[in-house]
Protein backbone atom coordinates (compact mmCIF):
# COMPACT_ATOMS: atom_id res chain seq x y z
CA UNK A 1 10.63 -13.60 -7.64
CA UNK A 2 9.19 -10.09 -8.04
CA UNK A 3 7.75 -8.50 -4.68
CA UNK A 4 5.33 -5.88 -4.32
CA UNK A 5 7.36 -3.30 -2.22
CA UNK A 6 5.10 -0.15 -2.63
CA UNK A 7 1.29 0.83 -4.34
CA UNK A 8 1.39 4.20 -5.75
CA UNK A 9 -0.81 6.08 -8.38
CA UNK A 10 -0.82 10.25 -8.81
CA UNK A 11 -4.64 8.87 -9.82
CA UNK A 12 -5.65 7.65 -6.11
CA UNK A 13 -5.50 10.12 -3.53
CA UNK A 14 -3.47 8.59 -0.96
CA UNK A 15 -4.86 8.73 2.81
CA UNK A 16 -2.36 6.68 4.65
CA UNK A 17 1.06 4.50 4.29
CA UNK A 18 1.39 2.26 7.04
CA UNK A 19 4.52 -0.35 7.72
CA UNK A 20 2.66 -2.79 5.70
CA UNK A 21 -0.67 -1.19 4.01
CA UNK A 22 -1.48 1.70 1.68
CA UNK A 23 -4.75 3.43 1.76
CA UNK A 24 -6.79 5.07 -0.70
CA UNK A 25 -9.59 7.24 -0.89
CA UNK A 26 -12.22 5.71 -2.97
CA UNK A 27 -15.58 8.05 -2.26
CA UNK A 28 -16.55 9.90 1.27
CA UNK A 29 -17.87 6.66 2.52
CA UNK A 30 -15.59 3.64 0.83
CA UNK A 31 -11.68 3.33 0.93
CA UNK A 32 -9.08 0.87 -1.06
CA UNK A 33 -6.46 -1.09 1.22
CA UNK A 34 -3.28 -2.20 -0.60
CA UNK A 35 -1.67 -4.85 1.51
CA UNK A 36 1.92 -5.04 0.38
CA UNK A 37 4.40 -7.72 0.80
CA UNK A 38 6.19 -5.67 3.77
CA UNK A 39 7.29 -7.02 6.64
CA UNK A 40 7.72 -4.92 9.67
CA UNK A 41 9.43 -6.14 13.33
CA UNK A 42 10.43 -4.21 16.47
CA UNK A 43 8.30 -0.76 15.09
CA UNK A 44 10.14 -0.65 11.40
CA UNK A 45 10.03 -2.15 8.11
CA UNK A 46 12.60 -4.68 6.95
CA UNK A 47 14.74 -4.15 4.07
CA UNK A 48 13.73 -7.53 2.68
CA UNK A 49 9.74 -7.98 2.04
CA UNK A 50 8.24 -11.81 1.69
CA UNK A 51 7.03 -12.53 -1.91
CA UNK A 52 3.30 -13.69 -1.22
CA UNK A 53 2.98 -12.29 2.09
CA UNK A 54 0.14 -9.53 1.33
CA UNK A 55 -1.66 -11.69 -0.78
CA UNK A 56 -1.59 -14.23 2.41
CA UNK A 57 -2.57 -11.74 4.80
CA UNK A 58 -5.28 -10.57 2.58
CA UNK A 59 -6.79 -14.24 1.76
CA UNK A 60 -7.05 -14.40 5.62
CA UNK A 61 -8.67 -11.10 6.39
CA UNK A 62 -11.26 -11.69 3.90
CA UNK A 63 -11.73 -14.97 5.34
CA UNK A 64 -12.40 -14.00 8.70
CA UNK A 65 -14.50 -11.04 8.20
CA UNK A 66 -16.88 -12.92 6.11
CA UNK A 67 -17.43 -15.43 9.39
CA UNK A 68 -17.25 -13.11 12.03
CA UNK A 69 -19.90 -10.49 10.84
CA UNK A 70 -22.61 -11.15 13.33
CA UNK A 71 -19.90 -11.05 16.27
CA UNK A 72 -19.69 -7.26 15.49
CA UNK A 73 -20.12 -5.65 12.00
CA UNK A 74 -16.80 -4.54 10.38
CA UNK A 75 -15.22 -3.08 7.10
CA UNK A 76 -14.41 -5.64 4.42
CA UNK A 77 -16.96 -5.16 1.39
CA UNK A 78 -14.91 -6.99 -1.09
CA UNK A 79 -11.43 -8.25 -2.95
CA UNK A 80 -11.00 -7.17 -5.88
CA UNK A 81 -7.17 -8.50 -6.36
CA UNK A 82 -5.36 -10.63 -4.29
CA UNK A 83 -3.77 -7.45 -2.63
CA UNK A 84 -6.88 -5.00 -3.07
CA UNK A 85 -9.26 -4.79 -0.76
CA UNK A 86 -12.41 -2.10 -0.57
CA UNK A 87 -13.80 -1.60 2.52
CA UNK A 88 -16.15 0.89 4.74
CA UNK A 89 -14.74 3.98 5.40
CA UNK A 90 -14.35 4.64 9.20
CA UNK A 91 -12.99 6.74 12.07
CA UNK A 92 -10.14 4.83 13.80
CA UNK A 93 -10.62 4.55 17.61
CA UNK A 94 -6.67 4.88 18.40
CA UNK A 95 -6.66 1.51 20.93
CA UNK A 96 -5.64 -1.60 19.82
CA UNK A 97 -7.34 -4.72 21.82
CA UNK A 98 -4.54 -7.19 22.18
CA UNK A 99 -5.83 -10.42 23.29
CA UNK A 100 -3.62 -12.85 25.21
CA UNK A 101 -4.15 -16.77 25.64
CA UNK A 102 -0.63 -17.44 26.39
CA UNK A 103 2.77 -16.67 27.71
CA UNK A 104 4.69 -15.61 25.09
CA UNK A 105 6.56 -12.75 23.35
CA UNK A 106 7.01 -9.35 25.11
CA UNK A 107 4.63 -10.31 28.31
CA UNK A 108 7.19 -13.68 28.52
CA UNK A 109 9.95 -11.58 28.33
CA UNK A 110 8.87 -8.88 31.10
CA UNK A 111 7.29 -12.18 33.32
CA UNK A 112 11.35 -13.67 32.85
CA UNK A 113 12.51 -10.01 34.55
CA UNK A 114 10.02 -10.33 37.66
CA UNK A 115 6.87 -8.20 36.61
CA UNK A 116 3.81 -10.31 37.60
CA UNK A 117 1.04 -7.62 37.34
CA UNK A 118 -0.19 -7.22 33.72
CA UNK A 119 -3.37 -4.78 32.91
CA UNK A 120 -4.69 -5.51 36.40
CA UNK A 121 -4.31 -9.03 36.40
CA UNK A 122 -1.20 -10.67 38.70
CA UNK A 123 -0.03 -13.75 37.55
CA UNK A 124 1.94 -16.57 39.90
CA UNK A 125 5.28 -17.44 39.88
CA UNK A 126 6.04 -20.69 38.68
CA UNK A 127 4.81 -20.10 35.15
CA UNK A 128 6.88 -21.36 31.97
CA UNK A 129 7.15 -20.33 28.63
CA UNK A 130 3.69 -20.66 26.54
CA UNK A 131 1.90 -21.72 29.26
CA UNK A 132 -1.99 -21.04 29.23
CA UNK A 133 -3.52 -17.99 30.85
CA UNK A 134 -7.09 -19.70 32.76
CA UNK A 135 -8.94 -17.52 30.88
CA UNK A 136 -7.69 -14.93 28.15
CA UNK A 137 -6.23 -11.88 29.23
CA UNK A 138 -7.71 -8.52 27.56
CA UNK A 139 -4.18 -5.98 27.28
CA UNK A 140 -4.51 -2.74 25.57
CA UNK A 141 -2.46 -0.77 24.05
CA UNK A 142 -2.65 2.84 22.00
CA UNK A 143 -1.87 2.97 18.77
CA UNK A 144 0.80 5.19 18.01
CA UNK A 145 4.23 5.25 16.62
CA UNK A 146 5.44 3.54 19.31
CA UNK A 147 2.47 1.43 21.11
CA UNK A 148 2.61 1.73 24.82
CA UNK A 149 0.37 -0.25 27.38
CA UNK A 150 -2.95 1.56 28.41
CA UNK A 151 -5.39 0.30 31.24
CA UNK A 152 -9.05 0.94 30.84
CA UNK A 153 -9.47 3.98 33.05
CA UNK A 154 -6.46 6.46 31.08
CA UNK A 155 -8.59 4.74 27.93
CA UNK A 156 -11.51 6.62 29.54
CA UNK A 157 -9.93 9.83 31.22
CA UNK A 158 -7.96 10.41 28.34
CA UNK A 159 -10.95 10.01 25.85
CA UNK A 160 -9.44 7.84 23.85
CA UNK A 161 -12.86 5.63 23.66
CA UNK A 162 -16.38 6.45 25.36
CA UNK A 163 -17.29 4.28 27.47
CA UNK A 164 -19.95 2.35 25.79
CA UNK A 165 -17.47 2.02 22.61
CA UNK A 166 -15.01 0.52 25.04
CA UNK A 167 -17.44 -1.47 26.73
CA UNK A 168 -18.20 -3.29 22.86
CA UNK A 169 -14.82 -3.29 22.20
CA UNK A 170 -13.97 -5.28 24.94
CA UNK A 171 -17.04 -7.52 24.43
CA UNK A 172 -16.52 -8.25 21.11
CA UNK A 173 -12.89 -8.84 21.19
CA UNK A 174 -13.68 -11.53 23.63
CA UNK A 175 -16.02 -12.88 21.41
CA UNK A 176 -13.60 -12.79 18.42
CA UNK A 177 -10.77 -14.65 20.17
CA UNK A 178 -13.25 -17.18 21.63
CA UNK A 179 -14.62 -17.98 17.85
CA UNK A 180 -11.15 -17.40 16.54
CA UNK A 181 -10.20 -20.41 19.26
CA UNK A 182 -13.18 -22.52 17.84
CA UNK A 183 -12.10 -22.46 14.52
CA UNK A 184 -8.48 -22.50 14.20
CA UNK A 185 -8.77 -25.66 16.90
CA UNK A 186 -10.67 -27.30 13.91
CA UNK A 187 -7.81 -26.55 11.75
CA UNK A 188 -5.12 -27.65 14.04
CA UNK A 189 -4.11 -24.55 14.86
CA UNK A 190 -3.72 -22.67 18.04
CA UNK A 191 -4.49 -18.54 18.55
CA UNK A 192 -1.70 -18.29 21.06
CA UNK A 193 -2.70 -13.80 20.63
CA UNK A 194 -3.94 -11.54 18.92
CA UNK A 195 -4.61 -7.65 18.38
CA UNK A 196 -8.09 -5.84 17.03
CA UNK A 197 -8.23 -2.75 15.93
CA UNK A 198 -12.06 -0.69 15.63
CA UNK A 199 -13.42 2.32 14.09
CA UNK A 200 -16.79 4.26 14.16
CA UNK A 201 -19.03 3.95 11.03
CA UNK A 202 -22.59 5.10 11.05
CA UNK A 203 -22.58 5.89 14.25
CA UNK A 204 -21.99 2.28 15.19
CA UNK A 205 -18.56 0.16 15.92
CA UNK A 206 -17.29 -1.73 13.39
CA UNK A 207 -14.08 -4.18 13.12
CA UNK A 208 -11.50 -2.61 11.05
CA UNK A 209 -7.93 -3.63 10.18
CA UNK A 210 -6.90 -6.87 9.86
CA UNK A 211 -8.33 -10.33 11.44
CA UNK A 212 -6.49 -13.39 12.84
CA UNK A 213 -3.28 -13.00 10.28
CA UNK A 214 0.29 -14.04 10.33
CA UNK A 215 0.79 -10.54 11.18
CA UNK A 216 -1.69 -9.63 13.76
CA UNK A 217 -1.79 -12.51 15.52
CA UNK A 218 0.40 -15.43 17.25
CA UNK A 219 -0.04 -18.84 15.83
CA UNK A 220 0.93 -22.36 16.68
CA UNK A 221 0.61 -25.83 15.13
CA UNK A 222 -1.28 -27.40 17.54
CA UNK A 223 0.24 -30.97 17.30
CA UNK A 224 4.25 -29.16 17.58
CA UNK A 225 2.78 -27.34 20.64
CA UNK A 226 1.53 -30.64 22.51
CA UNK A 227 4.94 -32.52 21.70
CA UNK A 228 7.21 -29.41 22.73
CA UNK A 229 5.16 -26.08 23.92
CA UNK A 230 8.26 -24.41 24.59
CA UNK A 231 9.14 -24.75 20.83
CA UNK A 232 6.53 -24.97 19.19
CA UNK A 233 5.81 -23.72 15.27
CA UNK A 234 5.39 -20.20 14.63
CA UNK A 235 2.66 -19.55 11.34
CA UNK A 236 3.47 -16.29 11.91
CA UNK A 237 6.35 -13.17 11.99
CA UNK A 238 7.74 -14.56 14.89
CA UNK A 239 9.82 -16.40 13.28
CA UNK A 240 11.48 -13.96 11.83
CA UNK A 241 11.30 -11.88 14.86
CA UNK A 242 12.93 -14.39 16.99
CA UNK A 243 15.76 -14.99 14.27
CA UNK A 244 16.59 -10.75 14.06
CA UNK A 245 16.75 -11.39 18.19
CA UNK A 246 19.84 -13.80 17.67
CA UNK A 247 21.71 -12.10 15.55
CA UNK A 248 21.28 -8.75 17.03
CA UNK A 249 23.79 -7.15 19.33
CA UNK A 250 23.92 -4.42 21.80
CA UNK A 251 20.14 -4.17 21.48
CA UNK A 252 20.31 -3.28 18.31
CA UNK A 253 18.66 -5.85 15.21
CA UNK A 254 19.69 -6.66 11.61
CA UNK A 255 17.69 -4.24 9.00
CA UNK A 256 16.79 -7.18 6.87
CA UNK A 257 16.64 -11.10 6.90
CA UNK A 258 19.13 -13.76 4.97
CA UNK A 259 17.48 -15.34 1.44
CA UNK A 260 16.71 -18.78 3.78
CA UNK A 261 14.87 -16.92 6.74
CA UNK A 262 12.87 -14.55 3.91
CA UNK A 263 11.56 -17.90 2.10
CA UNK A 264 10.71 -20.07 5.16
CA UNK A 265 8.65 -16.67 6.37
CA UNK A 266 7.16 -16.78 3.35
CA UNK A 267 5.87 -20.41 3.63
CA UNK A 268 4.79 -19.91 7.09
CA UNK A 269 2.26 -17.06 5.61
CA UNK A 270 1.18 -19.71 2.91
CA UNK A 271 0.91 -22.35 4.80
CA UNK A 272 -1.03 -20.14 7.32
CA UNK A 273 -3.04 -19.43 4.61
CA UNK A 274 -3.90 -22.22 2.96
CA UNK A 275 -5.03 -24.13 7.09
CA UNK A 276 -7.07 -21.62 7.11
CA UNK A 277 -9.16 -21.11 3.97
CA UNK A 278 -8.18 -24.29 2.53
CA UNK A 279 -6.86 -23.07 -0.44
CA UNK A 280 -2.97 -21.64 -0.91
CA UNK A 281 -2.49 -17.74 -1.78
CA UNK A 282 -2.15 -17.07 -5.24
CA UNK A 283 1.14 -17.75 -6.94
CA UNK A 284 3.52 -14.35 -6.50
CA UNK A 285 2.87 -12.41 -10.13
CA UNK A 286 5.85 -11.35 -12.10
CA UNK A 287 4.54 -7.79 -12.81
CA UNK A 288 2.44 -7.44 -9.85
CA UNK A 289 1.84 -3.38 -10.62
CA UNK A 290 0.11 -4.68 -14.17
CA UNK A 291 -2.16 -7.00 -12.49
CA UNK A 292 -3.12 -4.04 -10.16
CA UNK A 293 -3.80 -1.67 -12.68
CA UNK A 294 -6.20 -4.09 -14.34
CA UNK A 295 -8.15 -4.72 -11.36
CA UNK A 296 -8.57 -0.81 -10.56
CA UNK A 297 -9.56 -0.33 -14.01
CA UNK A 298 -11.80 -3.12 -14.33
CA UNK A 299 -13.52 -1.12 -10.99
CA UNK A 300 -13.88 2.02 -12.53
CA UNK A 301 -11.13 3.53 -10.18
CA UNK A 302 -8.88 4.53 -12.46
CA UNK A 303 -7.46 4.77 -15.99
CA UNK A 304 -5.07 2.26 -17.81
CA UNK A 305 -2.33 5.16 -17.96
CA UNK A 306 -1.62 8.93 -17.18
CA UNK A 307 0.15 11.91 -18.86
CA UNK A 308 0.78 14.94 -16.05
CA UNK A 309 1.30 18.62 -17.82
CA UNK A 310 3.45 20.40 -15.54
CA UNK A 311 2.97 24.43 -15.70
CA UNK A 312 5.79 26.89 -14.60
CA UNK A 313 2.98 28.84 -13.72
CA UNK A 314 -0.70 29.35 -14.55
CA UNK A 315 0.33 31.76 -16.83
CA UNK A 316 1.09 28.57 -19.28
CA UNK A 317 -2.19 27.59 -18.36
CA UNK A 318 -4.12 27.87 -21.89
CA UNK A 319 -0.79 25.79 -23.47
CA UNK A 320 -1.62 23.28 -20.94
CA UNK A 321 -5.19 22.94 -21.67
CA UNK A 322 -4.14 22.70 -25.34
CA UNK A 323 -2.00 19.70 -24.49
CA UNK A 324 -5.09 18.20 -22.90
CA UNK A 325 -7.67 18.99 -25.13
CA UNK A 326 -5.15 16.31 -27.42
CA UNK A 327 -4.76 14.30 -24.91
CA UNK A 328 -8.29 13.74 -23.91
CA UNK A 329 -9.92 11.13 -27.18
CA UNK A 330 -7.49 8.74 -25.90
CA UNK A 331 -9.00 7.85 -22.48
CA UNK A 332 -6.67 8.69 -20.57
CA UNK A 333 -5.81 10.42 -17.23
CA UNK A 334 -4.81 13.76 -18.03
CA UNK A 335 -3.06 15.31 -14.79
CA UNK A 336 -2.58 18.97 -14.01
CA UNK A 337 0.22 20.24 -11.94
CA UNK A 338 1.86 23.71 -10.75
CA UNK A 339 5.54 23.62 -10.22
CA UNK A 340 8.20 26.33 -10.24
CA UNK A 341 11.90 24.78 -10.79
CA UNK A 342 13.18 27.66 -9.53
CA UNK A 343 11.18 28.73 -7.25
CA UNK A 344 9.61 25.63 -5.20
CA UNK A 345 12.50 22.92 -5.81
CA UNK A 346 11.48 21.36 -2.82
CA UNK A 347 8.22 20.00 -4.26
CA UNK A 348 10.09 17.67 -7.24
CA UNK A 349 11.23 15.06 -5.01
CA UNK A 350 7.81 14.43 -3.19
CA UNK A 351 6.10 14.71 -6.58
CA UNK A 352 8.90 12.22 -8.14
CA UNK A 353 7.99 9.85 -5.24
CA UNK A 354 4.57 9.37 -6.57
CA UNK A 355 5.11 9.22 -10.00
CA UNK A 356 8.43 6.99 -9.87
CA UNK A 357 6.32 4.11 -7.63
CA UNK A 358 3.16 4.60 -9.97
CA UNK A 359 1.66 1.15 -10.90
CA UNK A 360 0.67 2.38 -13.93
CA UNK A 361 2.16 3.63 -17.18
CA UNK A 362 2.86 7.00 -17.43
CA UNK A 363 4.74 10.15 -19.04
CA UNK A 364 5.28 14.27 -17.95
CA UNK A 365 5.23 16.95 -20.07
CA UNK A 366 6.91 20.07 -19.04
CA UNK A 367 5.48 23.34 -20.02
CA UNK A 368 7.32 26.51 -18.59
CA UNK A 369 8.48 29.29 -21.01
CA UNK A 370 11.88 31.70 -20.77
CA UNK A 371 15.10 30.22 -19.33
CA UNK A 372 12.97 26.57 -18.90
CA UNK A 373 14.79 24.76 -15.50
CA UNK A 374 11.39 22.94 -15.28
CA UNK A 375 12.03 19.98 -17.82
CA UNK A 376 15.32 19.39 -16.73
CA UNK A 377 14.54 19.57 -13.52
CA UNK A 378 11.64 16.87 -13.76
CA UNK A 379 13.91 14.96 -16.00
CA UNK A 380 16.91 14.41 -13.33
CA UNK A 381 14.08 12.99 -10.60
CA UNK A 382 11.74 11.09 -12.68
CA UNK A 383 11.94 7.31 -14.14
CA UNK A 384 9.37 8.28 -16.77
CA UNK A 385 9.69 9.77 -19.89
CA UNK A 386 9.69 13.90 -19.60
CA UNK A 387 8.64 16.15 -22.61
CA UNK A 388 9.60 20.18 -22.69
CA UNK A 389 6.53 21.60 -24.54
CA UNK A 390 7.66 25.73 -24.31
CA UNK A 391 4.73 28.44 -24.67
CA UNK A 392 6.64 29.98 -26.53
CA UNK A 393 4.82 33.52 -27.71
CA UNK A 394 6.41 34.53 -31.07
CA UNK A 395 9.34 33.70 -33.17
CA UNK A 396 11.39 35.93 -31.42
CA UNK A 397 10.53 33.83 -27.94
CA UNK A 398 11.43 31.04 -29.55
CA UNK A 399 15.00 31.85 -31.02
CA UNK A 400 15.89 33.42 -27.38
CA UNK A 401 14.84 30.26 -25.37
CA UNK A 402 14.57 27.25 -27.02
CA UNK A 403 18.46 26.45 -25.61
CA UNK A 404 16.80 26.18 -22.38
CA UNK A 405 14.63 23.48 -23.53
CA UNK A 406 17.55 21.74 -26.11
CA UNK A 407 19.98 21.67 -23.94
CA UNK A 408 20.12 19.33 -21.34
CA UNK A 409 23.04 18.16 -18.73
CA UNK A 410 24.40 14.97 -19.11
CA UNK A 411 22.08 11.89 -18.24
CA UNK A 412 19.20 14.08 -18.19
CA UNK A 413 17.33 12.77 -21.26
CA UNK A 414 14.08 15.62 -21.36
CA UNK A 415 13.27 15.95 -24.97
CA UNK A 416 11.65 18.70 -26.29
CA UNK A 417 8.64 18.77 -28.85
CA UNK A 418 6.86 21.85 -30.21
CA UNK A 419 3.00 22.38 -30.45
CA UNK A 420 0.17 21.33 -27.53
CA UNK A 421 -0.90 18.09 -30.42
CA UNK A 422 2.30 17.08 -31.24
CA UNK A 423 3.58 16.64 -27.58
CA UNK A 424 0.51 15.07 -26.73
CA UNK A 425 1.11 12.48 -29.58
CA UNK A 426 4.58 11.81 -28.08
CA UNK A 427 3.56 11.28 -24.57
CA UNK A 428 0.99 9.06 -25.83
CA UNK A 429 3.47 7.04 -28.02
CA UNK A 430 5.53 7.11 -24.82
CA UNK A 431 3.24 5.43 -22.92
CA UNK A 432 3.76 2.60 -25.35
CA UNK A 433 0.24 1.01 -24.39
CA UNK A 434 -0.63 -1.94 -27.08
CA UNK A 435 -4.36 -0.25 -27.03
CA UNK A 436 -2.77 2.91 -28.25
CA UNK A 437 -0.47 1.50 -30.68
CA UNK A 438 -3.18 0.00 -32.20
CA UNK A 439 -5.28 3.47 -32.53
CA UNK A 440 -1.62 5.20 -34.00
CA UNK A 441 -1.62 2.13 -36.79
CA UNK A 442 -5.26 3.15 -37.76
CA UNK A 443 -4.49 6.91 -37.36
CA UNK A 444 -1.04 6.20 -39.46
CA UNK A 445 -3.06 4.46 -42.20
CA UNK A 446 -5.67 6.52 -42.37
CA UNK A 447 -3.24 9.36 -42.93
CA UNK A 448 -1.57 7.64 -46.00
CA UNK A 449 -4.80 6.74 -47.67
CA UNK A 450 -5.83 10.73 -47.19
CA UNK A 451 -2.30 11.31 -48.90
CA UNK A 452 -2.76 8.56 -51.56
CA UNK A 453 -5.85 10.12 -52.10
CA UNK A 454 -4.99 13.63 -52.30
CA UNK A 455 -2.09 12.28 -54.58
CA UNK A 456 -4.18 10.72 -57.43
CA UNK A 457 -6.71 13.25 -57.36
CA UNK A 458 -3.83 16.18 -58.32
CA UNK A 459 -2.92 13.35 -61.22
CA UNK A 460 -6.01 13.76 -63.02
């Protein structure tokens, strides 16, 4: 079953890649969330992502925020794929309001070493496992690469919130976990914790994030809680977190999870999922980066395919807009990059990282004139098809350098094509889009009937 591991495009510019998300710029005031099927425990991804999982956490998010709006105003403004997600573009406020109703997880584990003071709360001894706090229990923490505890007066001596956007923070995380409480309890389902994470938008605060998921929050099954609250079911990555506990040693944890422990995490998302909106997450797609490129093109965000002319230097810059100008009837995105093989190596790999993950359909031509290390270069880092296309300036050029371009090492397949419209037409056949194929048939026939044409006329 095919995962979705990673959402790259060189069409989007990339803002952010999170241990679970990827975020886009879409315009100065609306972004694009990508909620992959990660899974992240103890500050680090996991080698092994759950098929369905951002799919599930996405079905829940949009859930929430729908029903939560007048609580405080947040981010969501629509799906537009099971793993898409637009929302308002805002400035994160670098606190994250965990909300405790339990004992459980790390505060369990420090109460089991003898701390009993917690964010300026103490709690008594006696206390077991999962057992209710009177009243929830408001524990913040920064957000960081490593989250660390934070009471509310470094929040406000470090400047990490104002004080009136702390004071709404606090109110409406209350507010959130109380509703949250409601409505889970109506589902069978108890909000054991929880974290929210805000922004600034307009001048206001908004909600931004993620709400009440498998991944931001703890989750029982109420009925398993009342029969057993010390084991009680986990809809959530505790689970999983609890099973990398066991089998780690000398503090350290497995990197991944076992083929059983990845599929029961991934029915505990579902079936998180489906409690809560009352329908299950959609079905894990076989080509998942397909059914993403649709989506973006269907919103206008970008095109069904790219070709990316890479110059030596601008001095191959007119060559390159040659390429373009042939490139540009067939819709679609028509890239521009500078990139010295021999000079800035360094850049290939970060540009291969982009274009190797790329949901989309695409092909690179190379365009670098005398001893050409560019196509070769592109060619021995990139999982897409690369095409040398040498300026060449004169016959002469092109008997002195065209080795460069020929001759490639072993496993290195650049090829090399001569003329800005012919290497256009073979990135485009490259592409191997059925829309395009269907344009080259027409083109194809259209050129024999000019030829038949041309042929009886000479006859007569």
């Amino acid at each position: 079953m095919r995962t979705l591991e990673t959402v790259s495009s060189p069409q989007l510019v990339h803002l952010h890649h999170g241990k679970v998300r990827e975020s886009f710029r879409v315009d100065d005031s609306t972004r694009l969330i990508a909620v992959t099927d990660r899974l992240s425990a103890f500050d680090r991804v996991l080698t092994t992502p759950v098929p369905g999982k951002g799919a599930a956490l996405n079905a829940v998010s949009a859930w929430w925020f729908e029903r939560t709006r007048e609580v405080v105003p947040n981010h969501f403004l629509r799906l537009i794929d099971p793993n898409l997600m637009l929302v308002r573009e805002a400035e994160p406020i670098r606190v994250e309001m965990v909300v405790r109703g339990y004992l459980a997880g790390s505060m369990w584990r420090a109460y089991q070493k003898g701390q009993r003071e917690f964010w300026g709360t103490t709690l008594p001894d006696g206390m077991h496992l999962h057992d209710p706090f009177p009243e929830p229990l408001v524990t913040p923490t920064t957000k960081e690469a490593s989250d660390r505890p934070i009471d509310t007066e470094e929040i406000l001596a470090g400047g990490w919130a104002s004080p009136e956007q702390y004071a709404e923070m606090e109110r409406a995380s209350r507010e959130l976990f109380r509703r949250g409480t409601e409505l889970l309890a109506e589902r069978g389902l108890i909000l054991v914790d929880t974290k929210y994470e805000f922004g600034t938008a307009g001048g206001e605060v908004i909600l931004i994030d993620e709400l009440h998921t498998s991944d931001s929050s703890r989750l029982w099954d109420a009925a398993a809680y009342r029969a057993d609250p010390a084991q009680a079911e986990a809809l959530d990555k505790e689970y999983a977190r609890r099973w990398l506990l066991q089998q780690g040693e000398a503090g350290k944890v497995p990197e991944g999870l076992p083929p059983e422990v990845v599929a029961e995490t991934a029915r505990r998302y579902a079936e998180l999922c489906r409690r809560v909106t009352g329908a299950p997450p959609p079905e894990p797609s076989q080509d998942p980066e397909r059914r993403l490129t649709a989506a973006l093109v269907g919103e206008g965000l970008m095109r069904d395919s790219f070709v990316m002319v890479v110059m030596g230097s601008r001095s191959d810059e007119e060559h390159a807009r040659a390429i373009a100008a042939a490139l540009e009837p067939y819709q679609v995105a028509v890239l521009m990059r500078v990139l010295s093989a021999h000079k800035v190596p360094e850049a290939i790999p970060a540009l291969a990282a982009t274009l190797n993950a790329s949901i989309e359909p695409g092909a690179v031509i190379a365009v670098a004139g005398g001893s050409n290390g560019l196509g070769g270069a592109l060619a021995a880092n990139l999982n897409l098809p690369v095409i040398n296309c040498p300026p060449f300036k004169d016959q002469v050029d092109l008997l002195l350098n065209i080795g460069s371009s020929l001759m490639m090492p072993s496993r290195v397949p650049a090829m090399t094509v001569l003329g800005p419209a012919q290497a256009a037409a073979a990135a485009l056949r490259a592409l191997n889009l059925p829309r395009l194929r269907r344009l080259f048939s027409a083109e194809i026939a259209d050129m024999k009937a000019a030829l038949a044409a041309d042929d009886e006329e000479v006859q007569r």
